[in-house]
Structure formats: C-alpha cells, structure tokens
Protein backbone atom coordinates (compact mmCIF):
# COMPACT_ATOMS: atom_id res chain seq x y z
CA UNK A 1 -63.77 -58.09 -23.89
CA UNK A 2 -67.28 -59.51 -23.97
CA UNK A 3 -69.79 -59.11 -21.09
CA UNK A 4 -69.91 -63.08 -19.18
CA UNK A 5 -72.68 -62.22 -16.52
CA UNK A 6 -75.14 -58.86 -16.70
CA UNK A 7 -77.46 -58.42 -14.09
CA UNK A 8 -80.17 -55.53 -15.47
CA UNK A 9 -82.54 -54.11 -12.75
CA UNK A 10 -82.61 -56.69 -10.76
CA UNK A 11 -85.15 -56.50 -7.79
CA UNK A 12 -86.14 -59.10 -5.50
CA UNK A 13 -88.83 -57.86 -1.80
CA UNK A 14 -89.09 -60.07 0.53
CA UNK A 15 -92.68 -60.02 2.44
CA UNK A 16 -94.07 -57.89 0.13
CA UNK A 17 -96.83 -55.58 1.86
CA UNK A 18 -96.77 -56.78 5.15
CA UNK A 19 -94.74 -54.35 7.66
CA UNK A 20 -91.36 -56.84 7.55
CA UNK A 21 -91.32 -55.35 3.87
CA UNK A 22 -87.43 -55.39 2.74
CA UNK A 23 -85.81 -55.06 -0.99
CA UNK A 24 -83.12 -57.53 -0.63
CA UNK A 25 -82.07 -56.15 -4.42
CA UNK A 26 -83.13 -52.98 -5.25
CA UNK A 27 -82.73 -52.29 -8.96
CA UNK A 28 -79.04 -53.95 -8.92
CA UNK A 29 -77.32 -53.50 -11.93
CA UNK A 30 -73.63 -55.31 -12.15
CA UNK A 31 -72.01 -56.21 -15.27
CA UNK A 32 -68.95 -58.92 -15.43
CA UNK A 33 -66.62 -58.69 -17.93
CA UNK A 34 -65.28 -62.49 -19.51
CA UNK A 35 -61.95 -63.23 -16.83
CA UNK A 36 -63.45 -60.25 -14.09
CA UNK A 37 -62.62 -61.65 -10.84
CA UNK A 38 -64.90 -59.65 -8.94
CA UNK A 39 -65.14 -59.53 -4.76
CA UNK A 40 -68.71 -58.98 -3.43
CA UNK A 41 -68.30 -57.15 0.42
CA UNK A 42 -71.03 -55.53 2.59
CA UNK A 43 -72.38 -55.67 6.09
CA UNK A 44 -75.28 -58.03 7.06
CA UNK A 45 -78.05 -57.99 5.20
CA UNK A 46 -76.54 -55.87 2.29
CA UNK A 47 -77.61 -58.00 -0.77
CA UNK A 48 -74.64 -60.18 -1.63
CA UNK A 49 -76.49 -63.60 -0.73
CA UNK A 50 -79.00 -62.39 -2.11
CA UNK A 51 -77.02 -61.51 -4.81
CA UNK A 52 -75.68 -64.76 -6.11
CA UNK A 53 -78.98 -67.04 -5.26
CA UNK A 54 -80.21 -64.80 -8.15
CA UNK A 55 -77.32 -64.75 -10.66
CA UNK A 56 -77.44 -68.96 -9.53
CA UNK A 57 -81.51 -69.13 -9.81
CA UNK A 58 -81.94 -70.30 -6.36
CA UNK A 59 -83.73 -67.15 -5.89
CA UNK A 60 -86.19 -65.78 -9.05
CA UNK A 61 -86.23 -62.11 -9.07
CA UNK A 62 -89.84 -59.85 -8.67
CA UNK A 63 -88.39 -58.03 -11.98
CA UNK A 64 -85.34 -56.87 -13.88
CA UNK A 65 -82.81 -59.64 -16.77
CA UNK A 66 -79.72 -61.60 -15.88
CA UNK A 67 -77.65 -62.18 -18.74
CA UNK A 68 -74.79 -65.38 -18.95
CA UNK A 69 -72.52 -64.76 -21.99
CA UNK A 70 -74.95 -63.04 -23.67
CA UNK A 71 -77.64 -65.46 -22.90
CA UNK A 72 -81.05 -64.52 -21.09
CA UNK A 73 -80.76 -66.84 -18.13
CA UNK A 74 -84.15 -64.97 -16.28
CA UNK A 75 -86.89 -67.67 -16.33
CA UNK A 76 -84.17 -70.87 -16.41
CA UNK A 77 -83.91 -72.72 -13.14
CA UNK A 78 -81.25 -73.46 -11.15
CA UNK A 79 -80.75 -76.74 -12.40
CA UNK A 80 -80.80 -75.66 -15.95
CA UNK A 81 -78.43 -72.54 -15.02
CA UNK A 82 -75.71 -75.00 -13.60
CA UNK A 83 -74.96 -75.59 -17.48
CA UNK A 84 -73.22 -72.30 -16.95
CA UNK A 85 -72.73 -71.67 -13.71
CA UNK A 86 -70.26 -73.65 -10.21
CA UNK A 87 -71.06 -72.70 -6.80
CA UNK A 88 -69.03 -73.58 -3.86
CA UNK A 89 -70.65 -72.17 -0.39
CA UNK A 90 -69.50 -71.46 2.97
CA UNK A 91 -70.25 -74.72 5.17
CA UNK A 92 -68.13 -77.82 3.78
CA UNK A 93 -71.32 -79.77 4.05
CA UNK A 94 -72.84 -78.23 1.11
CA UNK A 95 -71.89 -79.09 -2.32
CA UNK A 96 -70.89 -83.03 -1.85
CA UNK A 97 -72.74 -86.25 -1.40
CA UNK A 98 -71.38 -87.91 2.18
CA UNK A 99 -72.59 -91.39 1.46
CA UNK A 100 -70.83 -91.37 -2.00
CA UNK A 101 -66.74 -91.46 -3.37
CA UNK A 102 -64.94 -89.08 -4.04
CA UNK A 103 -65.34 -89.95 -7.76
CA UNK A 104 -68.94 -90.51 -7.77
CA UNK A 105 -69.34 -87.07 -6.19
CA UNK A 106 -66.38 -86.37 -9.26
CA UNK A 107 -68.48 -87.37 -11.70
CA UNK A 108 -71.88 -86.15 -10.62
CA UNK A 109 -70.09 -82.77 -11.00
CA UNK A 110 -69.14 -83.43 -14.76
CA UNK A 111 -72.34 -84.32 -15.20
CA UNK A 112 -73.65 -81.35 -13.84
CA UNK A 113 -76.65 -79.47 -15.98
CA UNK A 114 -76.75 -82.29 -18.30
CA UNK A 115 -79.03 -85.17 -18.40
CA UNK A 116 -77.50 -87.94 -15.90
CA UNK A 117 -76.87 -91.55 -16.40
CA UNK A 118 -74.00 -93.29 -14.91
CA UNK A 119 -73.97 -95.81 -17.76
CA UNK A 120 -70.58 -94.96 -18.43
CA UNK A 121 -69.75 -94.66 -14.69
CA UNK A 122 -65.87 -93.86 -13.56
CA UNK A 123 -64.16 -95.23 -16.19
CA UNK A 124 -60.34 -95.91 -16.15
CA UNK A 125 -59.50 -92.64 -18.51
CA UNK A 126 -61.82 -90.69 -15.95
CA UNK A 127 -60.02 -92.14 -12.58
CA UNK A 128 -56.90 -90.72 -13.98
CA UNK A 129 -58.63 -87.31 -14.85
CA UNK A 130 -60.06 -87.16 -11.84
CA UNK A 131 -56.96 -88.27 -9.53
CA UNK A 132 -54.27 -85.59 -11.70
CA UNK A 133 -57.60 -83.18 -10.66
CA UNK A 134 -56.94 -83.88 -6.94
CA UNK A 135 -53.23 -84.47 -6.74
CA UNK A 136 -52.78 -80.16 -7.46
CA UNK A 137 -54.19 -79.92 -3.84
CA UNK A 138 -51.08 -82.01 -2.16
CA UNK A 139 -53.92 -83.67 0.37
CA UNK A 140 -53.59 -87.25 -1.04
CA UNK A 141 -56.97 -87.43 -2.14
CA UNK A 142 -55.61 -88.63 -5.49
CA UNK A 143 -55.17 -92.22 -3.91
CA UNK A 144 -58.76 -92.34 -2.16
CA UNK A 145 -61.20 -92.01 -5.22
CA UNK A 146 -63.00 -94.72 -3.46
CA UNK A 147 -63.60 -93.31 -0.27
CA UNK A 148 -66.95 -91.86 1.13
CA UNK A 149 -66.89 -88.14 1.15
CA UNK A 150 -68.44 -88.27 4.07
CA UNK A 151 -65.46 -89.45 6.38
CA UNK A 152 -63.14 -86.24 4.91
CA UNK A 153 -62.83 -83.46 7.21
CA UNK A 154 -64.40 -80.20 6.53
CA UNK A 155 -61.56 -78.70 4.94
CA UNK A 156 -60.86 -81.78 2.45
CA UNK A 157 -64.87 -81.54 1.50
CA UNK A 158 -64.46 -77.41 0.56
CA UNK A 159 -61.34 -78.36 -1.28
CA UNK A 160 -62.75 -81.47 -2.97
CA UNK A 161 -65.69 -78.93 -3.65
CA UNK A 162 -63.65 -76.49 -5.07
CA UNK A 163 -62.09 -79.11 -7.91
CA UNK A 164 -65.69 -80.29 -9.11
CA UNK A 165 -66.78 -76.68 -9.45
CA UNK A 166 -63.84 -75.87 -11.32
CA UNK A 167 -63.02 -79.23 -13.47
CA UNK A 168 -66.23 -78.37 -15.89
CA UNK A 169 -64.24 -74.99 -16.51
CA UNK A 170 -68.44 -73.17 -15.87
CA UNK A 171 -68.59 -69.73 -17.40
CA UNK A 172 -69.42 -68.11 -14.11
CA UNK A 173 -67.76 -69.31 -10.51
CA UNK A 174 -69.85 -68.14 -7.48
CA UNK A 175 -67.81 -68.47 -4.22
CA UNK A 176 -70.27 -67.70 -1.08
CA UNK A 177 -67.67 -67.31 1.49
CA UNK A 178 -66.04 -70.46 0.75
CA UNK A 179 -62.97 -70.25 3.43
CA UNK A 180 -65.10 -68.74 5.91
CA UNK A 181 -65.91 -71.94 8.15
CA UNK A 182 -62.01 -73.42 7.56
CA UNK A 183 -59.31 -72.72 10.06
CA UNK A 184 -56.80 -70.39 8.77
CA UNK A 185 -54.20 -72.69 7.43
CA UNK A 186 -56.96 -74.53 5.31
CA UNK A 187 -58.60 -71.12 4.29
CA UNK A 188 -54.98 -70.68 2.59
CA UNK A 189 -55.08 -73.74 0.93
CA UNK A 190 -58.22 -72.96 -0.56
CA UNK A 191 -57.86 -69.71 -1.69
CA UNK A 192 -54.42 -70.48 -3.31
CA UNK A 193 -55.90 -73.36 -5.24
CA UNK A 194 -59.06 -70.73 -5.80
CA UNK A 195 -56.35 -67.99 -7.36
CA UNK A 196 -54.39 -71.07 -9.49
CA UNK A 197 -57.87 -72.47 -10.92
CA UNK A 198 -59.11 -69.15 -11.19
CA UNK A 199 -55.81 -68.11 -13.16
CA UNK A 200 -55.76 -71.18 -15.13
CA UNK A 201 -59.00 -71.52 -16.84
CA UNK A 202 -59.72 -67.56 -17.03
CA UNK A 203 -62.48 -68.86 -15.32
CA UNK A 204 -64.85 -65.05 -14.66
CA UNK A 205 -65.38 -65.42 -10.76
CA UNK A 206 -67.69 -63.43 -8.14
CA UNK A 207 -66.52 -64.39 -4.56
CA UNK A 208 -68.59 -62.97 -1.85
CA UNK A 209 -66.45 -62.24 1.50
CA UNK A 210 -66.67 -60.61 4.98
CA UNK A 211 -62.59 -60.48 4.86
CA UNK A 212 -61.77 -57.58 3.91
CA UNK A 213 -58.20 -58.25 3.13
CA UNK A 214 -59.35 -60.73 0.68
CA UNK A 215 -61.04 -57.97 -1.16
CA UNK A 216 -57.56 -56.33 -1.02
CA UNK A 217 -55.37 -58.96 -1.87
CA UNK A 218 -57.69 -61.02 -4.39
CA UNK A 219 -59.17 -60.59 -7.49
CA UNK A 220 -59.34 -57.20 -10.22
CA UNK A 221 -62.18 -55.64 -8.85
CA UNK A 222 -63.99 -54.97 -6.08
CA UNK A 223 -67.80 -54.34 -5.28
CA UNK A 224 -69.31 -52.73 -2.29
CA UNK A 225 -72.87 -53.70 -1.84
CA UNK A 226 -75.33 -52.10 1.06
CA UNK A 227 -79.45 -52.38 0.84
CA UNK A 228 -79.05 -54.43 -2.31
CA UNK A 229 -77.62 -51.81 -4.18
CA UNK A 230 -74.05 -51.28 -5.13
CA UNK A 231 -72.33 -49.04 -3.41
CA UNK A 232 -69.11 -48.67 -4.48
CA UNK A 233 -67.11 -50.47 -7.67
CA UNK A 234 -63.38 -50.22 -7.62
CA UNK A 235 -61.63 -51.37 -11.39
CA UNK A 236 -58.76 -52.78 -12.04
CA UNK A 237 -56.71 -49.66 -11.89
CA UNK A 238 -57.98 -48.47 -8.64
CA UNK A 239 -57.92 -51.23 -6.88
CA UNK A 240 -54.18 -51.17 -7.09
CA UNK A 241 -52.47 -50.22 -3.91
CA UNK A 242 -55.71 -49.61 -2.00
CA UNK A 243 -55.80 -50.35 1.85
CA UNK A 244 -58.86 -51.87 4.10
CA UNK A 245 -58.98 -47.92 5.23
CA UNK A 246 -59.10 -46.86 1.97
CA UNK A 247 -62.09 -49.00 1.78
CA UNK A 248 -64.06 -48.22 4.83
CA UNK A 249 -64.22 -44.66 3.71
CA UNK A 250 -65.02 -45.28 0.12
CA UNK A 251 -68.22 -47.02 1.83
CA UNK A 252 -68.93 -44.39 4.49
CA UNK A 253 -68.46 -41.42 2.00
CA UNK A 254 -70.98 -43.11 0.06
CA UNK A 255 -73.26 -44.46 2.18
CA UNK A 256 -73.43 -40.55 4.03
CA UNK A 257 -73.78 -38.53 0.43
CA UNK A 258 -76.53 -41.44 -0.45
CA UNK A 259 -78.18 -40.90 3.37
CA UNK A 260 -78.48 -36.65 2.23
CA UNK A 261 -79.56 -36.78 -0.56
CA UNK A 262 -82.68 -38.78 0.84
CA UNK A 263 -83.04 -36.06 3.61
C-alpha cells in the first residue's frame, strides 16, 4: 500500500524569539497510508489545526517536507495544493459562496485547483451529476440547484460542503471538526454520509475531532497529538475494541513517561 500524505519533520514557531515563543509542530512526523482513515485528537492547543493548515498550505512550515502521493507538496500554495487536497471545516459558513446556487458553488468545486472559466457553465449533463450528487443526502437539495446557498441552514451548507469536497474524489480529505457546530441529529447525517463517501471512493481521510467517541467508532486509526508532536498512534489492529478509557490512559501514560524523561 503506497504512502498518500507524509509529513517529514515538520516544524512550524509561532512568535519566534519574543517570550510568547510556542512550536505549534515540533518535528511532526505522520505518514498516511493510500485509504488510512486517520482521527486527529488532542487538547487545546495540541497541534492538530495546526496540523492540517500545513498538510492544506494555509500554513508554510519554518522547516521539515510534506509529501502527497509521493509528490513534494512543500513550497506549493494552497491554491495549487487543492489539486490534491478537500477541506471541509467546522463553521457551515466556511467552504460555500452564500450569494451563489447550489450548482455554481457545485461547480466552483469541480473546478477546484484548475484554471477557472465558467464558459461551459452548468450544463444539462452536469445538473444531473450534480442533483444524483445531492439526492444521497435525502435533504431535497437535488430539486433546488438554483437556490442561493446562502438561505440553507447551517446544517444543509456542511452537508452541501461535504458533497463538493468529495465529488472531485481529492487524494487527501481534511475534516476540521466538521459536525462540531451541527446539532446532534445533523452531526449524524454528516458523519454517515462522511463514512459512505469515505467508503466509496477509498478516499485517504484525516478528520480532526474533540469527540472522542468518534475516534472510537470512526475510521482505522487513531492519532493522539499534544505540543505538536504525536503522542500516541493506534493501527488498525489496536484500535479494535478500544474504549474512550482505554484512550485517556494511552495519553496520560505517555504524556507522564515523556514529562520524566525531561526531568
């Protein structure tokens, strides 16, 4: 199985010799294998946003290589990254145009990373695409393709965000809490259409979470991140039958053998 995303040393400081001084990645070194649907969990301030502005190029790192199938992605930007890469993020808000349709915002997503013209604009063949796209998440946002985005509610937006990240089938899904700001029925709806899109494509996935049972019940493998280092990595065949206890002491054996040896 090939390597999709390797992240080599990577090291970003913040306020770098002045006395708020802090390593927000400190030599991080995390390797994805092609399908690895990984779950990124720590406290505050442990990395993990950190984390995926970096893999994403939002954030360019002080030192250390990020690989994308194989690919150095270091010195590319953001924009040229998204060739590779989907993002959906915590608040609704982000990801979608408000003053545009549902299929504009539709087809700025397949036309994400690439050079832009809307020559072609939403053609018949891609209507149908787009509404047999939308009709998986039983919201009846198939039939509104012409609608601003902008009158949804917040759950439809995450969801509708959620298809356009996943309908250009990216090598590398990023998930930055994406169910956190959704009531609890819609966080369901989410994450099930997550798990089927996820499933479907093979698509290799690194959701970052503060729910810890979503690191139990979700994904192959699970990372524990704390002063933007990894902590703990639980495979495939550990993560099986593992409880949120389980967890919490994985992290505080850790974190206390980690806190001697600096004694």
């Amino acid at each position: 199985m090939t390597d999709m995303l390797s992240v080599k040393g990577g090291t970003k400081i913040f306020y770098r010799g002045t006395q708020d001084e802090r390593r927000a990645l400190d030599g991080l070194d995390v390797t994805l294998k092609s399908g690895d649907f990984c779950i990124v969990i720590g406290s505050n301030g442990a990395g993990k946003s950190s984390f995926l502005n970096a893999v994403s190029g939002k954030l360019p790192l002080d030192s250390g290589k990020i690989f994308i199938d194989g690919q150095d992605v270091t010195k590319l930007s953001a924009h040229r990254r998204a060739q590779f890469i989907a993002r959906v993020f915590q608040d609704p808000m982000i990801g979608t145009a408000p003053t545009m349709t549902i299929g504009e915002n539709m087809l700025l997503a397949e036309l994400r990373g690439k050079q832009r013209s809307f020559a072609y604009g939403l053609t018949t063949s891609r209507r149908a695409r787009y509404s047999e796209q939308l009709a998986e998440l039983n919201l009846g946002l198939e039939n509104r393709l012409d609608m601003q985005v902008g009158l949804l509610s917040g759950g439809q937006r995450q969801s509708l965000s959620l298809v356009m990240a996943v309908s250009t089938h990216p090598k590398l899904l990023l998930l930055d809490e994406h169910t956190a700001a959704l009531d609890p029925r819609t966080a369901k709806l989410v994450m099930d259409t997550t798990v089927r899109a996820v499933d479907e494509l093979k698509l290799t996935t690194m959701m970052v979470t503060h729910n810890m049972e979503h690191a139990i019940n979700y994904g192959n493998r699970i990372i524990m991140m704390d002063a933007g280092k990894v902590l703990v990595d639980i495979g495939p065949e550990e993560k099986r039958g593992i409880t949120v206890m389980d967890l919490i002491d994985r992290f505080h054996t850790k974190s206390d053998a980690i806190a001697l040896q600096g004694a």
